[in-house]
C-alpha atoms as a PDB file:
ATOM      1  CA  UNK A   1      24.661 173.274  27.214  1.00  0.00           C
ATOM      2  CA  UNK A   2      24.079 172.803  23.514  1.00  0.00           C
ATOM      3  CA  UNK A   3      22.069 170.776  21.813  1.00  0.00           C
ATOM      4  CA  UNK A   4      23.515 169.130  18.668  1.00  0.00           C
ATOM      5  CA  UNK A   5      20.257 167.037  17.493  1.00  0.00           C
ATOM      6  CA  UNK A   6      20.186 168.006  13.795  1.00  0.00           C
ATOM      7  CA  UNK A   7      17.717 170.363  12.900  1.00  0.00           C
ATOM      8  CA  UNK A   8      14.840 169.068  10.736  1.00  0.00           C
ATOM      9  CA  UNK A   9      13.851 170.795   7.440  1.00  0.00           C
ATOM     10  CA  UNK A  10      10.728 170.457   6.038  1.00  0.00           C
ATOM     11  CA  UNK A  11       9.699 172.162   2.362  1.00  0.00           C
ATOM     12  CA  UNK A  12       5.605 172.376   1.125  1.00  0.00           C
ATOM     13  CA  UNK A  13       4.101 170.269  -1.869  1.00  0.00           C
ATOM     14  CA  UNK A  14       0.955 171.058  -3.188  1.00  0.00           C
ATOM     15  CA  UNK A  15      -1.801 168.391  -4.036  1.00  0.00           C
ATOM     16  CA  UNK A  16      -5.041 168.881  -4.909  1.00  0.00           C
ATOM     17  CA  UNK A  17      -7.478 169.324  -2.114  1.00  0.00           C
ATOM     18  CA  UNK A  18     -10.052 166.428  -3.291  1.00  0.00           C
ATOM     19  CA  UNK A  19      -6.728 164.281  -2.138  1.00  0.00           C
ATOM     20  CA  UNK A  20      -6.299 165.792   0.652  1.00  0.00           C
ATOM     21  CA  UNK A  21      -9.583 165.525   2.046  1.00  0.00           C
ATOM     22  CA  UNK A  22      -9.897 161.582   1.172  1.00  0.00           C
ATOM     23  CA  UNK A  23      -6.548 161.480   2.448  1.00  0.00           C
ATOM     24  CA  UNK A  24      -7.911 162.996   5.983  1.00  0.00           C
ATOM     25  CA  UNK A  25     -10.602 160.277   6.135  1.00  0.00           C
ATOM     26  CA  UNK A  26      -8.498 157.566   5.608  1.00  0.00           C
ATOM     27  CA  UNK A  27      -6.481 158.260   8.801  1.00  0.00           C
ATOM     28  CA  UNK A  28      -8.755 159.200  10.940  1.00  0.00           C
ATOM     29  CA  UNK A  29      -8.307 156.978  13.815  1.00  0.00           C
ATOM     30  CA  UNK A  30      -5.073 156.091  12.786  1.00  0.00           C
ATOM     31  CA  UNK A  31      -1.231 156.551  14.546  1.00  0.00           C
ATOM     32  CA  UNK A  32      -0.898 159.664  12.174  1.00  0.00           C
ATOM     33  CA  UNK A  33      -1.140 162.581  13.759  1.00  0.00           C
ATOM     34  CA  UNK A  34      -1.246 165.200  10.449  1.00  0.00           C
ATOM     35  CA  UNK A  35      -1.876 164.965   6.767  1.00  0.00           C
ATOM     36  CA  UNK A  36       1.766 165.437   6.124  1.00  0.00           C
ATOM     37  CA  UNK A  37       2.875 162.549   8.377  1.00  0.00           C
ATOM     38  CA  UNK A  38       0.910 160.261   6.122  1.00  0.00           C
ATOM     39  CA  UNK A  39       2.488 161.293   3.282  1.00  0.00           C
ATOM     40  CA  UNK A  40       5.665 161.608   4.754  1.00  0.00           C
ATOM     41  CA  UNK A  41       5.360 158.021   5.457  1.00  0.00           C
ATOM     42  CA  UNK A  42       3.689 156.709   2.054  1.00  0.00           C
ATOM     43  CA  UNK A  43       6.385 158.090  -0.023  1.00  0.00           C
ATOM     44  CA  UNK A  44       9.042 156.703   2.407  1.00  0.00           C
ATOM     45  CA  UNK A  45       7.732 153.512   1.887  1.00  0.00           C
ATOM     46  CA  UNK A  46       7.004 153.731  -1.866  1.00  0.00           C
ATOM     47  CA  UNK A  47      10.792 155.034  -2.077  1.00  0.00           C
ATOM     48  CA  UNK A  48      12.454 152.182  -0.512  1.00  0.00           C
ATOM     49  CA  UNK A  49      10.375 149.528  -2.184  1.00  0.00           C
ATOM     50  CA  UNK A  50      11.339 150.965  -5.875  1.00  0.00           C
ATOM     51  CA  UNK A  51      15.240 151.570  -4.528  1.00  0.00           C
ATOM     52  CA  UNK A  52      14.715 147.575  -3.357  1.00  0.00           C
ATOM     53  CA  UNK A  53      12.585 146.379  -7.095  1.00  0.00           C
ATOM     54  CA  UNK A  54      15.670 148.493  -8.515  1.00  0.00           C
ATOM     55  CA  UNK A  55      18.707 146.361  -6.424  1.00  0.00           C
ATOM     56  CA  UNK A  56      17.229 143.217  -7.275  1.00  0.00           C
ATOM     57  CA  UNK A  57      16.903 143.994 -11.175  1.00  0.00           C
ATOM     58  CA  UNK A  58      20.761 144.538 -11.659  1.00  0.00           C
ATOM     59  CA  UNK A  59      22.338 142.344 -12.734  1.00  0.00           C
ATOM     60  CA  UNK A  60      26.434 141.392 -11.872  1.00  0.00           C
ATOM     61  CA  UNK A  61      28.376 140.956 -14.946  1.00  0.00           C
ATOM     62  CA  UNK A  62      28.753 137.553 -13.621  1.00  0.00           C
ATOM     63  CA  UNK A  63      25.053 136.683 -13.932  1.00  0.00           C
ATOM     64  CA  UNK A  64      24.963 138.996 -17.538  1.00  0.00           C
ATOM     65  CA  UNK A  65      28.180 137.052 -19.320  1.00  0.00           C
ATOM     66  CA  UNK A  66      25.686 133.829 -18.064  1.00  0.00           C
ATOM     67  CA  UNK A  67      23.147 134.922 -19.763  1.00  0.00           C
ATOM     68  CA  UNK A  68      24.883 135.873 -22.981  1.00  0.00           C
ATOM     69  CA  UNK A  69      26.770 132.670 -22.959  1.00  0.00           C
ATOM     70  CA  UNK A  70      23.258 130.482 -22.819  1.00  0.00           C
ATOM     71  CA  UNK A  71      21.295 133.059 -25.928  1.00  0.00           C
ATOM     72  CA  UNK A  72      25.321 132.001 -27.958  1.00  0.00           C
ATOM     73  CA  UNK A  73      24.911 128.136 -27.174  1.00  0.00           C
ATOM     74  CA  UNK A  74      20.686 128.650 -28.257  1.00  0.00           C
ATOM     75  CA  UNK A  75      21.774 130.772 -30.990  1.00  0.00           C
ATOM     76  CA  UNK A  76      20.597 133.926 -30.316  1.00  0.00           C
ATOM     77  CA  UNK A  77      23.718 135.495 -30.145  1.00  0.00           C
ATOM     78  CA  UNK A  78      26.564 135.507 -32.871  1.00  0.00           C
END
């Protein structure tokens, strides 16, 4: 029988290997099993939290006409 689990890819990045090695230290003892895990993880997580800072920063055009309407009534706007 076939499995039809998706097969994972995986690509190499470079970093310098003063990183790496204070990278090593820092999870030792830790739930990560590899170097690559870690960073798999930290730019996962650094990823979603600027895809989340971006989501919140847009603004509707609701909430922007708001905005210009209060700057008119202050002035600000002609």
């Amino acid at each position: 029988m076939e499995d039809k689990k998706e097969e994972k890819k995986f690509t190499t990045i470079s970093i310098p290997t003063a990183l790496a090695e204070k990278i090593k230290k820092r999870i030792e003892g830790t739930g990560f099993h590899s170097l690559s895990a870690y960073v798999t993880y930290v730019l996962r997580e650094l990823l979603a939290s600027m895809e989340e800072e971006e989501a919140s920063e847009a603004l509707t055009k609701e909430e922007e006409e708001k905005i210009k309407e209060r700057l008119r009534a202050l002035g600000y706007l002609d």
